[in-house]
Protein backbone atom coordinates (compact mmCIF):
# COMPACT_ATOMS: atom_id res chain seq x y z
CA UNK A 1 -2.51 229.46 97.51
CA UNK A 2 -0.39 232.49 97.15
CA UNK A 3 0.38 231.97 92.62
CA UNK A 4 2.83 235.46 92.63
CA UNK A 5 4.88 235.21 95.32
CA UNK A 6 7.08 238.78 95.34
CA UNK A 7 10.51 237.70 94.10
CA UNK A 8 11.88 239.76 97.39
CA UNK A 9 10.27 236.99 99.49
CA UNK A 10 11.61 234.70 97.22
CA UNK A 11 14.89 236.07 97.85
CA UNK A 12 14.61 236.35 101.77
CA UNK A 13 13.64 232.93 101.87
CA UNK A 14 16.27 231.89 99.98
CA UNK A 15 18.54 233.35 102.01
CA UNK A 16 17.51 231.68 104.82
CA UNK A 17 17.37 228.18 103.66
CA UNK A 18 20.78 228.36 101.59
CA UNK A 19 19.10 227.85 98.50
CA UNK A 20 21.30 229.11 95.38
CA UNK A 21 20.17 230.40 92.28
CA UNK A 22 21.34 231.76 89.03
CA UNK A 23 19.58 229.66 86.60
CA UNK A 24 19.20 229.20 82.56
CA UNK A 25 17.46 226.74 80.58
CA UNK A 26 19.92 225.17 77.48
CA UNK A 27 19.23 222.70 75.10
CA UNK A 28 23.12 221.64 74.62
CA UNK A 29 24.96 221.95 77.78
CA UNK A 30 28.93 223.33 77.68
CA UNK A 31 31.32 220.22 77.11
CA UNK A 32 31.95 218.73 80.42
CA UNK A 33 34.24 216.85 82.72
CA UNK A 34 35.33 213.02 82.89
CA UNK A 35 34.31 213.36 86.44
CA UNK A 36 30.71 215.01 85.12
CA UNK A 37 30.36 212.75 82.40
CA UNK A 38 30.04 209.90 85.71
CA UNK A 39 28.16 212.04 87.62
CA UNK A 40 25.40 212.93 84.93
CA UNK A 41 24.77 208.70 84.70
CA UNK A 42 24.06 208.57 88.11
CA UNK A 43 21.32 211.28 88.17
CA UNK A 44 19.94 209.85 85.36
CA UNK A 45 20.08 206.77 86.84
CA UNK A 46 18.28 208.00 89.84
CA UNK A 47 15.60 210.04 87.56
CA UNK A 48 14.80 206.48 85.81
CA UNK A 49 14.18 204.73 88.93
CA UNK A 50 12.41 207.72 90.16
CA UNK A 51 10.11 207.55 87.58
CA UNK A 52 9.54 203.99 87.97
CA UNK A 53 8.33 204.77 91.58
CA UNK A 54 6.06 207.41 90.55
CA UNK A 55 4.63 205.64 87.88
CA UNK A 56 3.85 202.88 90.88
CA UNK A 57 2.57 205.04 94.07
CA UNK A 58 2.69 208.54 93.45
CA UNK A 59 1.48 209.35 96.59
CA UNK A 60 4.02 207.27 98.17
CA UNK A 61 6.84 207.91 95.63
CA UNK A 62 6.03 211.99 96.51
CA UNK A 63 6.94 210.73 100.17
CA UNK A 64 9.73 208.67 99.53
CA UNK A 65 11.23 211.53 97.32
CA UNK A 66 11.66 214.11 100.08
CA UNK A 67 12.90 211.42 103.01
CA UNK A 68 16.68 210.40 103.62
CA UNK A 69 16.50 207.09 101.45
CA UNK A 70 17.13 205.59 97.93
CA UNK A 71 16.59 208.99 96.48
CA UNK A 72 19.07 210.54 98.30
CA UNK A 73 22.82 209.93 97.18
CA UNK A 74 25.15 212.84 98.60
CA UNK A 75 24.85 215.48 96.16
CA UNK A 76 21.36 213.94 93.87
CA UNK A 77 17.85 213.93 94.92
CA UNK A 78 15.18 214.29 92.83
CA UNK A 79 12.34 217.26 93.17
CA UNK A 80 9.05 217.13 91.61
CA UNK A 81 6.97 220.33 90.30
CA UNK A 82 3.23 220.07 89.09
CA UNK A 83 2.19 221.27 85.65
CA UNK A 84 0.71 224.19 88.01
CA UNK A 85 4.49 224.83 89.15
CA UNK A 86 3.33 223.82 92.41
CA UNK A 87 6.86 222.49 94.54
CA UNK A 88 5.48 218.78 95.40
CA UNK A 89 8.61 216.99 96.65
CA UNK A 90 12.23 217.39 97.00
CA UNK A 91 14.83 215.57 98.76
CA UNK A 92 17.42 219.14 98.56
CA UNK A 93 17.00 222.65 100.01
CA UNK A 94 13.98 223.32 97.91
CA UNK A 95 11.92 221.13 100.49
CA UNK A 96 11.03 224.33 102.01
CA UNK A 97 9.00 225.64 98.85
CA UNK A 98 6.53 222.19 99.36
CA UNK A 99 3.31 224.20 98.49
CA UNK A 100 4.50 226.81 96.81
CA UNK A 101 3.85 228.12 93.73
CA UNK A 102 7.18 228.54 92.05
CA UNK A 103 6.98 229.28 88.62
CA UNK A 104 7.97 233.12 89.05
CA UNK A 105 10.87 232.14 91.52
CA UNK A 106 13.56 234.33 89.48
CA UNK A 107 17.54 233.80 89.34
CA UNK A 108 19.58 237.19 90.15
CA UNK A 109 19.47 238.13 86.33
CA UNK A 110 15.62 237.72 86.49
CA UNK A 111 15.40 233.87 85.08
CA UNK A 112 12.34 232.29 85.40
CA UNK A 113 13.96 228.70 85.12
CA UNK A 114 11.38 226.54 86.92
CA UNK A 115 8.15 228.79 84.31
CA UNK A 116 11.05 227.97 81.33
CA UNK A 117 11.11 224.10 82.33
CA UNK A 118 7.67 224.26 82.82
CA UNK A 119 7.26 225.26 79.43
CA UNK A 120 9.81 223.28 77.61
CA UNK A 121 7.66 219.93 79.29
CA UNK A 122 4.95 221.20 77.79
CA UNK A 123 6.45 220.33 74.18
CA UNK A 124 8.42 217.51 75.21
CA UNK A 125 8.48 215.05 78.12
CA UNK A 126 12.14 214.80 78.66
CA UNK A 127 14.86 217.63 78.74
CA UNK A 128 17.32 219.76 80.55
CA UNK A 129 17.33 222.54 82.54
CA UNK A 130 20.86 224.41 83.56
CA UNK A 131 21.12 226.70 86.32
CA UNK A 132 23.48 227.76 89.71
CA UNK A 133 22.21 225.97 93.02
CA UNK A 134 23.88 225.63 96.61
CA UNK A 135 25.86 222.47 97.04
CA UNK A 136 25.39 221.30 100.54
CA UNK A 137 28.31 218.50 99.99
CA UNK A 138 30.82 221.67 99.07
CA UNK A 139 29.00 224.82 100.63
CA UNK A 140 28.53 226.81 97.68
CA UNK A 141 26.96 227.77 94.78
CA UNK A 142 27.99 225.55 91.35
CA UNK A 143 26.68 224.99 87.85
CA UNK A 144 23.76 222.87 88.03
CA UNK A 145 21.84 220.58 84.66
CA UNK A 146 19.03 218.78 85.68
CA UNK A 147 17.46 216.19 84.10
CA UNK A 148 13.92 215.97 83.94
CA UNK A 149 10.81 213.57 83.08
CA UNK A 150 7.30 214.40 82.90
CA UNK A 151 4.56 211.94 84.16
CA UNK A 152 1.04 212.74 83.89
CA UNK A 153 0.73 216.32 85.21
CA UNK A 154 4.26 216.20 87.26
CA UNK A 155 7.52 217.45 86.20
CA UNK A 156 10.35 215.02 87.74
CA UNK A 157 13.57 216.38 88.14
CA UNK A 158 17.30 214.94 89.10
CA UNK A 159 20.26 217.26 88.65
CA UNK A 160 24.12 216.54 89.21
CA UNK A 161 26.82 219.58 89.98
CA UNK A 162 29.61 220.17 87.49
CA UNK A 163 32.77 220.35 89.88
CA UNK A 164 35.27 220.86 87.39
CA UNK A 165 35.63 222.67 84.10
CA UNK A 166 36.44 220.94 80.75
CA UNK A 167 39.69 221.31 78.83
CA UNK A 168 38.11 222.81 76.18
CA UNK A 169 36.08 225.42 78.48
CA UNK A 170 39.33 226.62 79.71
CA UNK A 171 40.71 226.53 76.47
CA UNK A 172 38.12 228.33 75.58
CA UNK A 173 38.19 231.07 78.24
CA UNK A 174 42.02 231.58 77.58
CA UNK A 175 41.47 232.59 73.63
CA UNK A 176 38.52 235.07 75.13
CA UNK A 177 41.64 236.26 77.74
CA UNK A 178 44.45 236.41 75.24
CA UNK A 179 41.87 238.25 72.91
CA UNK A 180 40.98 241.01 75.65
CA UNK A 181 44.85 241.52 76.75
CA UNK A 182 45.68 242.05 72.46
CA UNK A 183 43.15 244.91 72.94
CA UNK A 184 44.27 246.83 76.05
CA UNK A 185 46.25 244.76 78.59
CA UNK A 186 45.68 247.19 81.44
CA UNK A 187 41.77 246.93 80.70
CA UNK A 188 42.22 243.18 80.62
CA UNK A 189 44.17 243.03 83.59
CA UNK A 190 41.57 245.09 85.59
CA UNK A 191 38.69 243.16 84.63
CA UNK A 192 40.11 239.69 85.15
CA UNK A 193 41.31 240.65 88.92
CA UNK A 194 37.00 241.69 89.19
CA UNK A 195 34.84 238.83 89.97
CA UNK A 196 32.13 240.65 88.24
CA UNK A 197 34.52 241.04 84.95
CA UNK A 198 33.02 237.99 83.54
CA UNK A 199 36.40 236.33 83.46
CA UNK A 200 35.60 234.27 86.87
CA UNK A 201 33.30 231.21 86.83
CA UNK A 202 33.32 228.47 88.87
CA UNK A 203 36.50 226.63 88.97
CA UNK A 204 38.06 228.85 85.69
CA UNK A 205 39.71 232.08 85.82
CA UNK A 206 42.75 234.12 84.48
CA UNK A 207 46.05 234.90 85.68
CA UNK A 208 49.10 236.94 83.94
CA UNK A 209 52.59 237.11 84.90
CA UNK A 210 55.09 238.54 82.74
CA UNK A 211 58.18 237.25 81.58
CA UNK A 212 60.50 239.57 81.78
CA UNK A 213 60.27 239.73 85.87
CA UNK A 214 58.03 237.05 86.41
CA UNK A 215 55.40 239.46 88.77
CA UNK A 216 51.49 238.41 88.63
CA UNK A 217 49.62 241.37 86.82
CA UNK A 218 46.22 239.59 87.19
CA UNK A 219 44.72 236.72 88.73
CA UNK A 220 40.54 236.08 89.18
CA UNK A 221 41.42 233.84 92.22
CA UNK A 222 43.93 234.75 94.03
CA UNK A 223 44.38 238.95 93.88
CA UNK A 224 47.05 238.91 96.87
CA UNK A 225 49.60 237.33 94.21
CA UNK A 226 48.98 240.68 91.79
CA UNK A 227 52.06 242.63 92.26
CA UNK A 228 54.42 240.22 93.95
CA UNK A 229 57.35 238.61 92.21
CA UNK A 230 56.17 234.36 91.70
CA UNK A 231 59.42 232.67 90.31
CA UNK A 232 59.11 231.18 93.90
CA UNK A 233 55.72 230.38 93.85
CA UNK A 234 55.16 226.87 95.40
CA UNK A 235 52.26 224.37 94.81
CA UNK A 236 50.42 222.11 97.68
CA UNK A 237 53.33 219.59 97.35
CA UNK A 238 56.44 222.10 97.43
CA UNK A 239 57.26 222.19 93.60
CA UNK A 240 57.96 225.38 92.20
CA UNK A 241 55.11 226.29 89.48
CA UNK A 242 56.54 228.80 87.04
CA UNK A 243 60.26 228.61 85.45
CA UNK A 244 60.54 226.22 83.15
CA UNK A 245 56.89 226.98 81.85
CA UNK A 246 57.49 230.61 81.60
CA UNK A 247 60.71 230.28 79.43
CA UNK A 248 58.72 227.76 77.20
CA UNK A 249 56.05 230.28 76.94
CA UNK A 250 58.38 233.05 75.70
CA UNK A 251 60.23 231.21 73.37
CA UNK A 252 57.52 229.13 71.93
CA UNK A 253 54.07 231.05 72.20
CA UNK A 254 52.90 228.63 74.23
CA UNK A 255 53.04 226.25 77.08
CA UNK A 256 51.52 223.67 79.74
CA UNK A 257 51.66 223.51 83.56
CA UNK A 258 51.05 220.73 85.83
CA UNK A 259 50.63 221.06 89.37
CA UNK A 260 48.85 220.50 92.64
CA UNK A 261 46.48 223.50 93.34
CA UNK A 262 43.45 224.28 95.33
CA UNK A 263 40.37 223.65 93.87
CA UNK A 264 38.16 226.72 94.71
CA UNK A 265 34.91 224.83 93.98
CA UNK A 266 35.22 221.70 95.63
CA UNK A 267 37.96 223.76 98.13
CA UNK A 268 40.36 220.25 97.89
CA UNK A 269 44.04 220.23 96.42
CA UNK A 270 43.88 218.85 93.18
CA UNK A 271 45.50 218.17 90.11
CA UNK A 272 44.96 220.93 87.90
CA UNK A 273 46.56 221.50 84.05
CA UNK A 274 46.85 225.08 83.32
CA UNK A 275 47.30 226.68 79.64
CA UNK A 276 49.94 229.32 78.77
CA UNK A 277 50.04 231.39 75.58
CA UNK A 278 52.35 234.31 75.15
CA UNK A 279 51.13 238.07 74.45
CA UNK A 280 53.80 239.88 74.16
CA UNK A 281 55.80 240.72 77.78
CA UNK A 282 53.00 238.57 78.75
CA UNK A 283 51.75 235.00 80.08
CA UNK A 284 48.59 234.03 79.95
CA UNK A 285 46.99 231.31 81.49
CA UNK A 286 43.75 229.52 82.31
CA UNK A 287 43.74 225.95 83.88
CA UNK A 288 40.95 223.53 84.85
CA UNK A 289 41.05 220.50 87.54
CA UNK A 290 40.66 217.02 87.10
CA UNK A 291 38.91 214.60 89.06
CA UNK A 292 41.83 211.66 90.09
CA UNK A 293 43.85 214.59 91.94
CA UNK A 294 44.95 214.47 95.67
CA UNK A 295 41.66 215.21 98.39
């Protein structure tokens, strides 16, 4: 058994199976969606029952774990890694690291997540591990938290994808906006259009249009809208976006849109709230999605 696997290999092979990455271990995941909140039962649902299998037949359960079955449910599966960090079972893309030692399979900052989970079994048997994994329902790569249970000298793992942001994460990300464009607006602007500017995660991100002629400056989603006039700017339904909102913004600081908008995580039109707070000649907003919105 190969126990330091180059991370280039790693890579490679990652690349080949569709396996995602971009991983860190937290003890107190961000706040989360309704639609997560229901999603997080059912993986630890599954990681119970898992556990109960294991417990039973773990040669069988080991089986059971990486075949189209009860421990398989669209997104979820569970995966199982020895106390060695050996890859014993997994019902997801990982199935093709059976064997392998993964414990120095790295993120693209250099995580070790699987060594850090590894290590945080070691001082309790239950926790959390968050990370970035491919999605085979939506064909990309999301936020991941895993659950996990350790039995005997195995590491039992269920995670579920968080789809949508919270209210309070895109509240969040608009003070961090409205913060940067106070500072230098034409900085701001530049590094919210970048997808690398660290104002672009998942299904958040920043736009600015300003009020006076109502033309995008920035936007972390869509960058053919910077530089065109959007007073005509039309959701998935036909309703005009901006207007009302805009004039709200101006004369009170602040506002709140509603509309039907693509979801560029789960790639479906949904419902999504967006935030507006003035800075100066400025709108800025950041919205998030929620789950009861149109497929």
């Amino acid at each position: 058994m190969n126990k330091n696997i180059p991370t280039l290999l790693f890579v490679g092979l990652l690349s080949i199976t569709g396996i995602g990455l971009c991983a860190t271990v937290s003890d107190a995941p961000a706040p989360i969606s309704a639609s997560a909140v229901e999603d997080a039962a059912r993986a630890r649902s599954m990681l119970d029952r898992a556990v109960v299998a294991y417990r039973k037949d773990p040669q069988r359960a080991l089986v059971d774990f990486s075949m189209v079955g009860p421990f398989i449910d669209k997104e979820l599966y569970v995966y199982v890694v020895g106390e060695d960090g050996v890859m014993r079972a997994s019902g997801g893309s990982s199935i093709a690291l059976l064997g392998r030692d993964v414990r120095n399979l790295k993120d693209v900052d250099g995580k070790l997540f699987i060594n850090e989970m590894l290590a945080e079994a070691k001082v309790k048997d239950s926790g959390t591990v968050a990370y970035r994994w491919a999605d085979r329902e939506h064909g990309g790569i999301e936020r991941k938290v895993a659950y996990f249970q350790k039995v005997g000298d195995a590491i039992i793992a269920v995670g579920y994808y968080i789809h949508r942001s919270s209210p309070q994460e895109a509240s969040a990300l608009l003070g961090k906006a409205v913060t940067a464009v106070k500072e230098d607006a034409k900085a701001a602007f530049a590094r919210f259009n970048d997808i690398n500017g660290g104002y672009t995660m998942d299904d958040l991100y920043v736009f600015v249009v300003s009020l006076d002629d109502m033309v995008m400056q920035a936007n972390g989603a869509s960058p053919r809208l910077v530089g065109h006039n959007v007073s005509d700017l039309r959701d998935v339904d036909g309703k005009r976006i901006f207007g009302q909102s805009l004039a709200t913004a101006k004369a009170k600081g602040k506002a709140e849109l509603r509309y039907t908008w693509r979801n560029p995580v789960t790639h479906r039109a949904e419902t999504k709230i967006t935030y507006l707070e003035r800075v100066g000649n400025y709108a800025v907003g950041v919205g998030y999605y929620q789950l009861e919105a149109k497929k």
